[in-house]
N, C-alpha and C. Protein backbone atom coordinates (compact mmCIF):
# COMPACT_ATOMS: atom_id res chain seq x y z
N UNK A 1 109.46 102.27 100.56
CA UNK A 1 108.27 102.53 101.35
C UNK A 1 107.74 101.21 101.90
N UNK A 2 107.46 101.15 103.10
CA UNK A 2 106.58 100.11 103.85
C UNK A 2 106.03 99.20 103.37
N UNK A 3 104.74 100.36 102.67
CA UNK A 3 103.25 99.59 102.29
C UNK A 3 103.49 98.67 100.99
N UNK A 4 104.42 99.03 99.91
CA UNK A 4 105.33 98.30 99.28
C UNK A 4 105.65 97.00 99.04
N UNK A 5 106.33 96.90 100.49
CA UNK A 5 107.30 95.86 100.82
C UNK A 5 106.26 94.36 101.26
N UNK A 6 105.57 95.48 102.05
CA UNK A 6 103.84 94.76 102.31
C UNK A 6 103.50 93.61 101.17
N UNK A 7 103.12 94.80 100.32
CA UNK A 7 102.46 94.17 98.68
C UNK A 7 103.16 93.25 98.10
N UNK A 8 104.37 93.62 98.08
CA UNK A 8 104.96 92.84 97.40
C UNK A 8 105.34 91.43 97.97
N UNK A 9 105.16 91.06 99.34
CA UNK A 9 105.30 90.25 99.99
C UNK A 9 104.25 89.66 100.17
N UNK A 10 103.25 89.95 99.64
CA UNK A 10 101.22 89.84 99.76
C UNK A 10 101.82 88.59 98.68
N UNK A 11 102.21 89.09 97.40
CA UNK A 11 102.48 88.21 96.25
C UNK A 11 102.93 87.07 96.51
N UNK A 12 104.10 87.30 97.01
CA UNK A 12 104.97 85.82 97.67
C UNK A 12 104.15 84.89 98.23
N UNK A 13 103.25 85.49 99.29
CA UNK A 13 102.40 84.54 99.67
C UNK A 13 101.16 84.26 99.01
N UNK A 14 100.84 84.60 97.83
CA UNK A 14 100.24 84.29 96.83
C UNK A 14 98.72 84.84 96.81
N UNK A 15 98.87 86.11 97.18
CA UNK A 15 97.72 87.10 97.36
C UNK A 15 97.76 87.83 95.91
N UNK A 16 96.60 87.87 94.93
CA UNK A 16 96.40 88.61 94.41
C UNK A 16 95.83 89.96 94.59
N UNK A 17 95.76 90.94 93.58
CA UNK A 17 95.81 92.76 93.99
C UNK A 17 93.96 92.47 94.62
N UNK A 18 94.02 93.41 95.47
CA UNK A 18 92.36 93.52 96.08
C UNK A 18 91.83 94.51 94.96
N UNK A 19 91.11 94.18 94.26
CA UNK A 19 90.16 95.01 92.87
C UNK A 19 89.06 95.87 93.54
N UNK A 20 89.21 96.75 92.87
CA UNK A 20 87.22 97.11 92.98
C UNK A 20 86.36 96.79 91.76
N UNK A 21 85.08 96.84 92.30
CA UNK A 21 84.28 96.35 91.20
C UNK A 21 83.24 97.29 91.04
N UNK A 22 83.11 97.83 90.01
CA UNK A 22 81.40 99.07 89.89
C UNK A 22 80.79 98.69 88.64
N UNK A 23 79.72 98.24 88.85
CA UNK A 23 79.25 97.82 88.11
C UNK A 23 78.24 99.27 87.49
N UNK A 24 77.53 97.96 86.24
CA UNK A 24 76.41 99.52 85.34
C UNK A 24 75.20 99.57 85.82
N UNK A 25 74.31 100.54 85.43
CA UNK A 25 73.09 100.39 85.89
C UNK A 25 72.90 100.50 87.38
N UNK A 26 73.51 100.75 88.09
CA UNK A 26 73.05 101.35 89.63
C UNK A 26 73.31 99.77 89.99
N UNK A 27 73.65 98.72 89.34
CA UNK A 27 73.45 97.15 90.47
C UNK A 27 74.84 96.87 91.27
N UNK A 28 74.63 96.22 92.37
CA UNK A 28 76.35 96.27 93.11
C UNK A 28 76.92 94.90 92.87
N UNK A 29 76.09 93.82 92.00
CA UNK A 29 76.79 93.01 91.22
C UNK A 29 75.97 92.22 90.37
N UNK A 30 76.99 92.50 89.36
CA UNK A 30 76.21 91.70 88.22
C UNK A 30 77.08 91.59 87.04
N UNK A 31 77.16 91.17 85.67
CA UNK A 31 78.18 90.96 84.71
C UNK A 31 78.67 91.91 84.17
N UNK A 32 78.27 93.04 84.19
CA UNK A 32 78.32 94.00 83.51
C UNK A 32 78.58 95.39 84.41
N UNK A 33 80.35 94.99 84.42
CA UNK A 33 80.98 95.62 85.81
C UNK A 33 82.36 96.31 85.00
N UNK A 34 83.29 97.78 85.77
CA UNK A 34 84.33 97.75 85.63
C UNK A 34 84.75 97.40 86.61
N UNK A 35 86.31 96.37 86.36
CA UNK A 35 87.19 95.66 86.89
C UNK A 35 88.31 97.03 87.33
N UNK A 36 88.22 97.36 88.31
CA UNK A 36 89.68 98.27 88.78
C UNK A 36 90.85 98.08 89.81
N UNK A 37 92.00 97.32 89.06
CA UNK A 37 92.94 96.57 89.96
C UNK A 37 93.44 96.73 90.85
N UNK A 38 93.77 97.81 90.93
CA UNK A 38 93.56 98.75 92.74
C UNK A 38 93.18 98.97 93.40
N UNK A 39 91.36 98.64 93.27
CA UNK A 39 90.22 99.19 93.52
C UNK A 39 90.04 99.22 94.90
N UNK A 40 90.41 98.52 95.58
CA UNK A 40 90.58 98.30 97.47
C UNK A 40 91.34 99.44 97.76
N UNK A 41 90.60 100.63 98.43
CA UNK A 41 91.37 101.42 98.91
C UNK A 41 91.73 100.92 100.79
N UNK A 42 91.31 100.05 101.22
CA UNK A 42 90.81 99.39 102.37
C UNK A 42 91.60 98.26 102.69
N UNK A 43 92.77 97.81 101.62
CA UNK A 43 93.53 96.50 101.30
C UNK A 43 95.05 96.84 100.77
N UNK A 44 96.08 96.44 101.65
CA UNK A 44 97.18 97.20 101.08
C UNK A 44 97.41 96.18 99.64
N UNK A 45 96.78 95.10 99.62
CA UNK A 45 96.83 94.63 98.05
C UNK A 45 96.09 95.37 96.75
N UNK A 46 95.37 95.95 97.40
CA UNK A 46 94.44 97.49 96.41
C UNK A 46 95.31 98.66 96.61
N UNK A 47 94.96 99.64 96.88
CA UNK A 47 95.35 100.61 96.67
C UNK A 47 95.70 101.74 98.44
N UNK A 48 95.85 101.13 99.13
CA UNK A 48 95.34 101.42 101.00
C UNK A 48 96.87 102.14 101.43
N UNK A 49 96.47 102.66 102.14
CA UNK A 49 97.73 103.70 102.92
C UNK A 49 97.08 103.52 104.45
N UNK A 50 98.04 102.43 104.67
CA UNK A 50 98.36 102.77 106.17
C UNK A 50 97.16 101.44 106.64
N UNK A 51 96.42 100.39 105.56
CA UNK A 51 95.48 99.72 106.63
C UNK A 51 96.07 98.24 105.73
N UNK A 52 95.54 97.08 106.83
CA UNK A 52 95.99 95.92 106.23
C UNK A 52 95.40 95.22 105.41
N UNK A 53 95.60 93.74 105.21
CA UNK A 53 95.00 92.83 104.41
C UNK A 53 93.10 93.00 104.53
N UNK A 54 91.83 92.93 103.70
CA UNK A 54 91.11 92.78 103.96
C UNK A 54 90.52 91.22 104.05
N UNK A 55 89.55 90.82 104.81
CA UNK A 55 88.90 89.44 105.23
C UNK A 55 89.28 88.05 104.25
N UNK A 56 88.95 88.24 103.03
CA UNK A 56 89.35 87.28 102.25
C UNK A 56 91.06 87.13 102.37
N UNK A 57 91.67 88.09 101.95
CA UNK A 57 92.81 88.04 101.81
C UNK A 57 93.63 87.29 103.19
N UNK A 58 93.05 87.79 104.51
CA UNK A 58 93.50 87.19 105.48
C UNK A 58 93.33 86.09 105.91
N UNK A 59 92.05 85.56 105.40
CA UNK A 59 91.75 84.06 105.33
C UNK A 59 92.56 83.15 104.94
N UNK A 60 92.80 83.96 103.42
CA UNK A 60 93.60 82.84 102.50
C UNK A 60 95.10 83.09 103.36
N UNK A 61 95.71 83.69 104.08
CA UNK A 61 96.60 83.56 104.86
C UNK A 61 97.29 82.91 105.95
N UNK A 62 95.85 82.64 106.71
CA UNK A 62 95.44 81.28 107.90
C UNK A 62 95.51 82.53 108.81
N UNK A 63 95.05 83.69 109.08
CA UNK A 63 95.25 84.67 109.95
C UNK A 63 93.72 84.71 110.44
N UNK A 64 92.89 84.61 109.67
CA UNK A 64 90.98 85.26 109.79
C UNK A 64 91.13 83.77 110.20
N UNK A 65 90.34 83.77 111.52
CA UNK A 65 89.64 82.33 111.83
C UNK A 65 90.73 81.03 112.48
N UNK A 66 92.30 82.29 112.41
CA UNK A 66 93.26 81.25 113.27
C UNK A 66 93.23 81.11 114.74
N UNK A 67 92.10 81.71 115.30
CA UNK A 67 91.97 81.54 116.52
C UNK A 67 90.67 82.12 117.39
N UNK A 68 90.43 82.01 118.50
CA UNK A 68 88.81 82.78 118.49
C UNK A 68 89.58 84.39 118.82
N UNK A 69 90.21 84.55 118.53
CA UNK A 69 90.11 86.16 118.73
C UNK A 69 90.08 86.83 117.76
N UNK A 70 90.35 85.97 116.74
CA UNK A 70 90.81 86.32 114.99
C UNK A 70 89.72 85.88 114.15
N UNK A 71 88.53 85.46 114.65
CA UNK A 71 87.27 84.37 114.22
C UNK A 71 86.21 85.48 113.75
N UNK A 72 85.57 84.66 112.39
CA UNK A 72 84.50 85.29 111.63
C UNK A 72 83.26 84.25 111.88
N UNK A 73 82.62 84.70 111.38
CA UNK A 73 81.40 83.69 111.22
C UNK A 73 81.07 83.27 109.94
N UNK A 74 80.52 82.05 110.13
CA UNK A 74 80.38 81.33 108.42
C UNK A 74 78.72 81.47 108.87
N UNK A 75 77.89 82.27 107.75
CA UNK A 75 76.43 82.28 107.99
C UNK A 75 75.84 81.19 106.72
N UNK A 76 75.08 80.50 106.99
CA UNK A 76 74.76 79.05 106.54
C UNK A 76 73.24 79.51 107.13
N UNK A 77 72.56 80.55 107.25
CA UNK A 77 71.08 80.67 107.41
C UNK A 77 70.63 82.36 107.34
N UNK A 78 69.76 82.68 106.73
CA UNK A 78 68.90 83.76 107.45
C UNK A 78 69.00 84.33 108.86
N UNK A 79 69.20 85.28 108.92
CA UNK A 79 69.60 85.70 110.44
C UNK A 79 70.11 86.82 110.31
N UNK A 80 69.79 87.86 111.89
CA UNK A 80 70.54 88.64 112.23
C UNK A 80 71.90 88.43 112.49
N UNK A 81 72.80 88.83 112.24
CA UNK A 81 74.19 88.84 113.05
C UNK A 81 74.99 90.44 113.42
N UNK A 82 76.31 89.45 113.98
CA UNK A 82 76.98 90.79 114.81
C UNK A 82 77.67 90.59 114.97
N UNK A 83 78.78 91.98 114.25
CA UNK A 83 80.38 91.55 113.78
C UNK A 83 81.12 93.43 114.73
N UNK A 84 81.55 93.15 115.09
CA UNK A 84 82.75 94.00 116.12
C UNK A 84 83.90 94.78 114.70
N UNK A 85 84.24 95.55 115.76
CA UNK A 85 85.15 96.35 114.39
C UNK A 85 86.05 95.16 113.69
N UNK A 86 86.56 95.26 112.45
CA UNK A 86 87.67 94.55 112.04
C UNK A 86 88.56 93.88 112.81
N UNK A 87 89.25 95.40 113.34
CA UNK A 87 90.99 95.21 113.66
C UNK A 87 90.71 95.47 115.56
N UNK A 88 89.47 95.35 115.65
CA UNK A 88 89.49 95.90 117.25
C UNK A 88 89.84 94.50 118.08
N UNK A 89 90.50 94.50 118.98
CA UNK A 89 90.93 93.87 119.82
C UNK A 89 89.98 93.33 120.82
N UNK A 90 88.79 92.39 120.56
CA UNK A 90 88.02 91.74 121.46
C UNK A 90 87.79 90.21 120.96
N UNK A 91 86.84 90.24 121.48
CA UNK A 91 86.10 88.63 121.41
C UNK A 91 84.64 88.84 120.26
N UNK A 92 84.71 89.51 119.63
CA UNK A 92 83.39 89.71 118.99
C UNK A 92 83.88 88.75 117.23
N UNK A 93 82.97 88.66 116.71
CA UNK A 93 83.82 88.14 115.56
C UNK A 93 84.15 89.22 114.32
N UNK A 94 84.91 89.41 113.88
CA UNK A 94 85.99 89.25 113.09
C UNK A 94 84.81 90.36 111.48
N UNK A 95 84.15 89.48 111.34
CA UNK A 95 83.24 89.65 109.94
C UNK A 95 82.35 88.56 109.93
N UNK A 96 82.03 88.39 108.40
CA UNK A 96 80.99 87.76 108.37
C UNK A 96 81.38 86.66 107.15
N UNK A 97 81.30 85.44 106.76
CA UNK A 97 81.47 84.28 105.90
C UNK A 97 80.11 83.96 104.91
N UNK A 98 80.02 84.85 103.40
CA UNK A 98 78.39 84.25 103.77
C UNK A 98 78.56 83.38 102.10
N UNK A 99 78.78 82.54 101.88
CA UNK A 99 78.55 81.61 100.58
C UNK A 99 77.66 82.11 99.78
N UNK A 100 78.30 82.32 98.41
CA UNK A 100 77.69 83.11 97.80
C UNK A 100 77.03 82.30 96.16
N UNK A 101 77.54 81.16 95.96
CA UNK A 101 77.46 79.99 94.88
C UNK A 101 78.52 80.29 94.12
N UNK A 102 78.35 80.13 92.92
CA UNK A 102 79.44 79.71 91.97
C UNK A 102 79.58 80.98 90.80
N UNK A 103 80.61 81.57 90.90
CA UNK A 103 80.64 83.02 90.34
C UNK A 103 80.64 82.26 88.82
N UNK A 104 79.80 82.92 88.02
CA UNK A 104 79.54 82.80 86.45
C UNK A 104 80.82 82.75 85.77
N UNK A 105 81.65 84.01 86.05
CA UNK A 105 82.71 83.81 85.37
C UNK A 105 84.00 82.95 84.98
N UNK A 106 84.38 82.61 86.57
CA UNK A 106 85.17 81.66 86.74
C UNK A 106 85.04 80.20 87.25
N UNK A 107 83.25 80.17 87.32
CA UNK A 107 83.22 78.60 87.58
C UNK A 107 83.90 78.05 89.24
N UNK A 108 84.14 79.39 90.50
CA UNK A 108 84.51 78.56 90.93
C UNK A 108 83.79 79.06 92.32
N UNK A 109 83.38 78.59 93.53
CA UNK A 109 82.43 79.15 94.69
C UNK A 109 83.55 80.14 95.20
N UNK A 110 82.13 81.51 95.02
CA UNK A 110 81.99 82.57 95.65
C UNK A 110 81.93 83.16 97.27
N UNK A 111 82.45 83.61 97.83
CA UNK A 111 82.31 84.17 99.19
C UNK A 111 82.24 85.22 99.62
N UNK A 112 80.89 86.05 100.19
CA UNK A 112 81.08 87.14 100.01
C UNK A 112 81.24 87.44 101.75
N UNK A 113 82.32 88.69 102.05
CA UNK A 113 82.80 88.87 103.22
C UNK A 113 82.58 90.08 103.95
N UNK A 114 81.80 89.86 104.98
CA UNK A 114 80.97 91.73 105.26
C UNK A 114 81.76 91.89 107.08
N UNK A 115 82.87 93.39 106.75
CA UNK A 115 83.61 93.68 108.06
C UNK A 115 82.92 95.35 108.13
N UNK A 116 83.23 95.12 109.00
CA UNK A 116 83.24 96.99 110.03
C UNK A 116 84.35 97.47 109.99
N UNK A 117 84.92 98.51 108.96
CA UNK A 117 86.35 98.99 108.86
C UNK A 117 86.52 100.22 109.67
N UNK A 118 87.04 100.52 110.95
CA UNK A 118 87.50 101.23 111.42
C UNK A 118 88.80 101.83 111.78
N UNK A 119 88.96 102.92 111.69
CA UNK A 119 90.47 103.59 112.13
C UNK A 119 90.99 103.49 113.76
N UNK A 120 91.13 101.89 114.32
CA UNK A 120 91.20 101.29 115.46
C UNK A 120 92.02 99.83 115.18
N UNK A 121 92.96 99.81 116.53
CA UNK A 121 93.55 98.26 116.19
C UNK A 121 94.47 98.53 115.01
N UNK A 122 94.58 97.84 114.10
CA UNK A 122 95.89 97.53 113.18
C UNK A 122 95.24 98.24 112.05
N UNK A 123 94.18 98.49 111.79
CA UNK A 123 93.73 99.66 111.10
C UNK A 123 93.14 101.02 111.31
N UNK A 124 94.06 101.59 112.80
CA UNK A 124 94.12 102.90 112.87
C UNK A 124 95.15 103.96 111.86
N UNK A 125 95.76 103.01 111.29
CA UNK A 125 96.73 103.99 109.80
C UNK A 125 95.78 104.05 108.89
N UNK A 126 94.19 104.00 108.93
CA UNK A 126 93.76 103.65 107.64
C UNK A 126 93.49 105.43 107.09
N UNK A 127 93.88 105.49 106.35
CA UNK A 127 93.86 106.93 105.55
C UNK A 127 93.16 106.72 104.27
N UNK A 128 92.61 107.84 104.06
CA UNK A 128 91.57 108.28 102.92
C UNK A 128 92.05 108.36 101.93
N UNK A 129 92.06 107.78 100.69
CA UNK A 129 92.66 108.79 99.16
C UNK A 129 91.60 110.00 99.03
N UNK A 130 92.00 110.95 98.02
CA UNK A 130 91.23 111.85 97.39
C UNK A 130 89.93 110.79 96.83
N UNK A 131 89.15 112.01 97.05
CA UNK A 131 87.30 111.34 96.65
C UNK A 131 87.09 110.21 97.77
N UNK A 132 87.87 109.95 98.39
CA UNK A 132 86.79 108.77 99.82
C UNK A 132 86.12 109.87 100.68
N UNK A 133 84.69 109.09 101.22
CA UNK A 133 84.07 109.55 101.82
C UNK A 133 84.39 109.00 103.68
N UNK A 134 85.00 109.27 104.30
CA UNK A 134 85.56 109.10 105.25
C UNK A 134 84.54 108.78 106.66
N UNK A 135 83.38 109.68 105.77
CA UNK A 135 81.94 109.46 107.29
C UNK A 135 81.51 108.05 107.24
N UNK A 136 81.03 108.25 105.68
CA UNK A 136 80.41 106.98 105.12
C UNK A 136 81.15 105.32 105.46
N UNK A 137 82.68 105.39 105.33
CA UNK A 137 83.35 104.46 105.40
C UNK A 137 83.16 103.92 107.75
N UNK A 138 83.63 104.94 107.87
CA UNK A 138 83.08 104.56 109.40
C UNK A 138 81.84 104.39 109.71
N UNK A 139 80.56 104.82 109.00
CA UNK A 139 79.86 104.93 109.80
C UNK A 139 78.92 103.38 109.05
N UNK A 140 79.76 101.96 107.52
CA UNK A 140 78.99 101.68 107.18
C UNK A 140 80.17 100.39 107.19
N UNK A 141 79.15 99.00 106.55
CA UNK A 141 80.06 97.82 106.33
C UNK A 141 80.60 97.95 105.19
N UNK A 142 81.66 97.03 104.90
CA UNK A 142 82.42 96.58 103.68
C UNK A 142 81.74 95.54 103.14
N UNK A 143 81.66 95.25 101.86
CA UNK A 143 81.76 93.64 101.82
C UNK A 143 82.22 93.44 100.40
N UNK A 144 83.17 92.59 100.75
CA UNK A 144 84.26 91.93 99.78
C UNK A 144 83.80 90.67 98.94
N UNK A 145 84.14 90.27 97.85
CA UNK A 145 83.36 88.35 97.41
C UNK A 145 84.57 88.43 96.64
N UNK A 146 84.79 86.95 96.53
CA UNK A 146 85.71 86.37 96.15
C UNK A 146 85.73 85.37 95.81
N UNK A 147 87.02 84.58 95.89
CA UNK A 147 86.90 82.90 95.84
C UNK A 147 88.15 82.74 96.55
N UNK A 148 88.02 82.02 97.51
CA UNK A 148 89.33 81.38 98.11
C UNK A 148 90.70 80.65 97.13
N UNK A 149 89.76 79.99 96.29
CA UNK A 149 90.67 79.06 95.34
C UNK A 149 91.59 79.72 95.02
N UNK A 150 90.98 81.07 94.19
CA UNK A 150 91.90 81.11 93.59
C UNK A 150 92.31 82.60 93.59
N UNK A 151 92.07 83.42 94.46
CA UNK A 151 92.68 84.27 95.64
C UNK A 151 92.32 85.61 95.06
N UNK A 152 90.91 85.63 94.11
CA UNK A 152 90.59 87.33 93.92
C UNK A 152 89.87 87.95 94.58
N UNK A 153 90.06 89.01 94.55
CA UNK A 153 89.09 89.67 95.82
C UNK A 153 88.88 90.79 95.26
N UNK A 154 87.21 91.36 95.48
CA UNK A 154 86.83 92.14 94.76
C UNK A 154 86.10 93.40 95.95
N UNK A 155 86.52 94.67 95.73
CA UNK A 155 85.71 95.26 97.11
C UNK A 155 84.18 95.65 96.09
N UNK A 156 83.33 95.59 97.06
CA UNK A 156 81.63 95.92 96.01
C UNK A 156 81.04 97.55 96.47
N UNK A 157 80.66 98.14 95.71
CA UNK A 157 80.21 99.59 95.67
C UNK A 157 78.94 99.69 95.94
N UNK A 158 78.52 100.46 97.58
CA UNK A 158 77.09 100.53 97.52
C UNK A 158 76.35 101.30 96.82
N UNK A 159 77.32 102.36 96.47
CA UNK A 159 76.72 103.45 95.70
C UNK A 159 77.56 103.59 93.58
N UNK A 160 77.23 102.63 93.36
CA UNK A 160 77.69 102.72 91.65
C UNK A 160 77.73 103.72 91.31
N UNK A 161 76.16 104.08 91.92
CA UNK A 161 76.53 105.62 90.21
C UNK A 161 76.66 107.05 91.12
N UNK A 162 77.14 107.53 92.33
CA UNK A 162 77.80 108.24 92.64
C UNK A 162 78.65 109.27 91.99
N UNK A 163 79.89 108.36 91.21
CA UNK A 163 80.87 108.95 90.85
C UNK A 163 80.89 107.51 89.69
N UNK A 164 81.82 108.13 88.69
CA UNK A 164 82.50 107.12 87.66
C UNK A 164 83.76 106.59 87.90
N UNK A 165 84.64 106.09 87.40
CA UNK A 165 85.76 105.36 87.61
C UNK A 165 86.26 105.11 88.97
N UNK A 166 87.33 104.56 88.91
CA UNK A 166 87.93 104.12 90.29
C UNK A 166 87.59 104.49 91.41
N UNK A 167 86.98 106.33 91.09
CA UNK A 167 87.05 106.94 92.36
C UNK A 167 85.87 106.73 93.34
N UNK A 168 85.05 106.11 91.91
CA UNK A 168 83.39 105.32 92.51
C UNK A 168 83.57 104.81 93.81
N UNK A 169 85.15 104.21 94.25
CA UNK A 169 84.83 102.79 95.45
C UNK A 169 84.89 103.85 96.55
N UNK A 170 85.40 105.03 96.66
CA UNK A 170 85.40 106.27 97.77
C UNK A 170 84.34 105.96 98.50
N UNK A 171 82.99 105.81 98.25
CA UNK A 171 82.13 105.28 99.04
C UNK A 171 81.60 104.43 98.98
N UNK A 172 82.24 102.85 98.79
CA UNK A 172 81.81 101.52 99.06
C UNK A 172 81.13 101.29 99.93
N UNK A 173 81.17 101.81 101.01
CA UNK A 173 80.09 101.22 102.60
C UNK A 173 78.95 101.53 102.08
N UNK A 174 78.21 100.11 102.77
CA UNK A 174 77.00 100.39 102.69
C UNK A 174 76.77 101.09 104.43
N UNK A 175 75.68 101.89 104.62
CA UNK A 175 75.01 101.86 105.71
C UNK A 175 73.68 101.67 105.77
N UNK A 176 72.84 102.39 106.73
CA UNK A 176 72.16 101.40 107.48
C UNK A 176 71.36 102.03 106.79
N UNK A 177 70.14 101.15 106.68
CA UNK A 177 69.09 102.02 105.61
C UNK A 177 68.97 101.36 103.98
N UNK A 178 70.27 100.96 103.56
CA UNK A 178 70.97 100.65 102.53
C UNK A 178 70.91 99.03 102.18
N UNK A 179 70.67 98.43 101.68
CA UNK A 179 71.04 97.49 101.37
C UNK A 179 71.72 96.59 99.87
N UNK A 180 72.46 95.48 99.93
CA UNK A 180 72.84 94.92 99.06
C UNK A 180 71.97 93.01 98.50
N UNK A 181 71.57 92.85 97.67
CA UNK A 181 71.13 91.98 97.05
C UNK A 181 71.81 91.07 95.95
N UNK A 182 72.62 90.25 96.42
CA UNK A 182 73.20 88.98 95.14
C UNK A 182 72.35 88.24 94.22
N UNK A 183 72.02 88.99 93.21
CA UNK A 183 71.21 88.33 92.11
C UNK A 183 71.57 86.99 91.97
N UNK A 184 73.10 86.78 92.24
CA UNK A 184 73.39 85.11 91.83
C UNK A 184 72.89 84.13 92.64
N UNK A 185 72.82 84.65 94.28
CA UNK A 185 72.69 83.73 95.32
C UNK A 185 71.81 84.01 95.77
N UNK A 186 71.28 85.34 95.96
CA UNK A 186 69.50 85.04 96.36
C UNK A 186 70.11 86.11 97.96
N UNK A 187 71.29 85.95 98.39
CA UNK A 187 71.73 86.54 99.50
C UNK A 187 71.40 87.97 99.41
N UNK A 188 70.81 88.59 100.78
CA UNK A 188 70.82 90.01 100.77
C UNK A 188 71.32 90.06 102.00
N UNK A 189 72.25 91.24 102.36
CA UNK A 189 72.80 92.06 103.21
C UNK A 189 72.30 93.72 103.86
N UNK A 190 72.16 93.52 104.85
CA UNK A 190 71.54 95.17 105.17
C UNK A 190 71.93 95.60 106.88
N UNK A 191 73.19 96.51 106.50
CA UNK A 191 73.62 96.59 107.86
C UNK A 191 71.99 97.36 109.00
């Protein structure tokens, strides 16, 4: 199979699996999280049928930001911004770059990465597993954190307590109305 050959070639180039993360208590991050190694249904290094690498992952590739058509923004202030589909084919940017400090666990700087995932461009294969919410996912952002260093990537759940296990990340998007708050960095997000 394809998506496979993909993954397994993700490795070679030294991509680790895209995780999800759901944390307890209704928070969308904080220490007291399950780790689910597949958890990217959105990342053929998670668990994805039919869509590609997500933002971090493509970074650490030299693909995100190898050119202005492929370009994100690094946000370094307070501000509105404005990010174009993922995989759509314009001049808009890419996602969003927003420094997130120094993740507790591993001691090493955090990045958290907010795209518009649409079924358009190189992620028109993007297909649903069982339990994704398919409105929600179009109609809201992603956002991924990580660390470049050292190549994990975590997708974040707007809605935790939804559902329990894995199937929680089905509706990761946040939308509008919704917002996300980084206890570590002080950063909030609100499409």
């Amino acid at each position: 199979e394809a998506r496979v050959v993909i993954h397994e070639l993700g490795h070679n180039f030294g991509l680790h699996h895209s995780r999800g993360r759901v944390c307890q208590g209704g928070e969308v991050w904080s220490t007291a999280c399950s780790i689910y190694e597949y958890g990217d249904a959105f990342d053929i290094m998670g668990n994805a049928r039919g869509s590609p690498f997500n933002a971090l992952q493509m970074r650490r590739m030299g693909y995100l930001d190898a050119d202005a058509a492929s370009g994100s923004t690094l946000v370094t202030s307070a501000g509105n911004y404005e990010i174009g589909a993922y995989a759509a084919q314009s001049s808009a940017p890419k996602g969003l770059r927003i420094p997130a400090g120094i993740d507790p666990a591993t001691q090493l700087e955090r990045t958290l990465y907010v795209t518009l995932r649409q079924a358009i461009g190189r992620d028109s294969g993007l297909i649903y597993g069982a339990g994704y919410d398919a409105q929600r996912t179009e109609r809201g952002i992603e956002v991924n954190t990580g660390s470049e260093a050292d190549g994990e990537s975590y997708l974040l759940d707007a809605t935790p307590l939804s559902k329990s296990g894995p199937s929680d990340l089905g509706d990761a998007a946040f939308v509008v109305g919704e917002s996300f708050v980084d206890t570590e960095s002080g950063v909030t997000i609100a499409p």
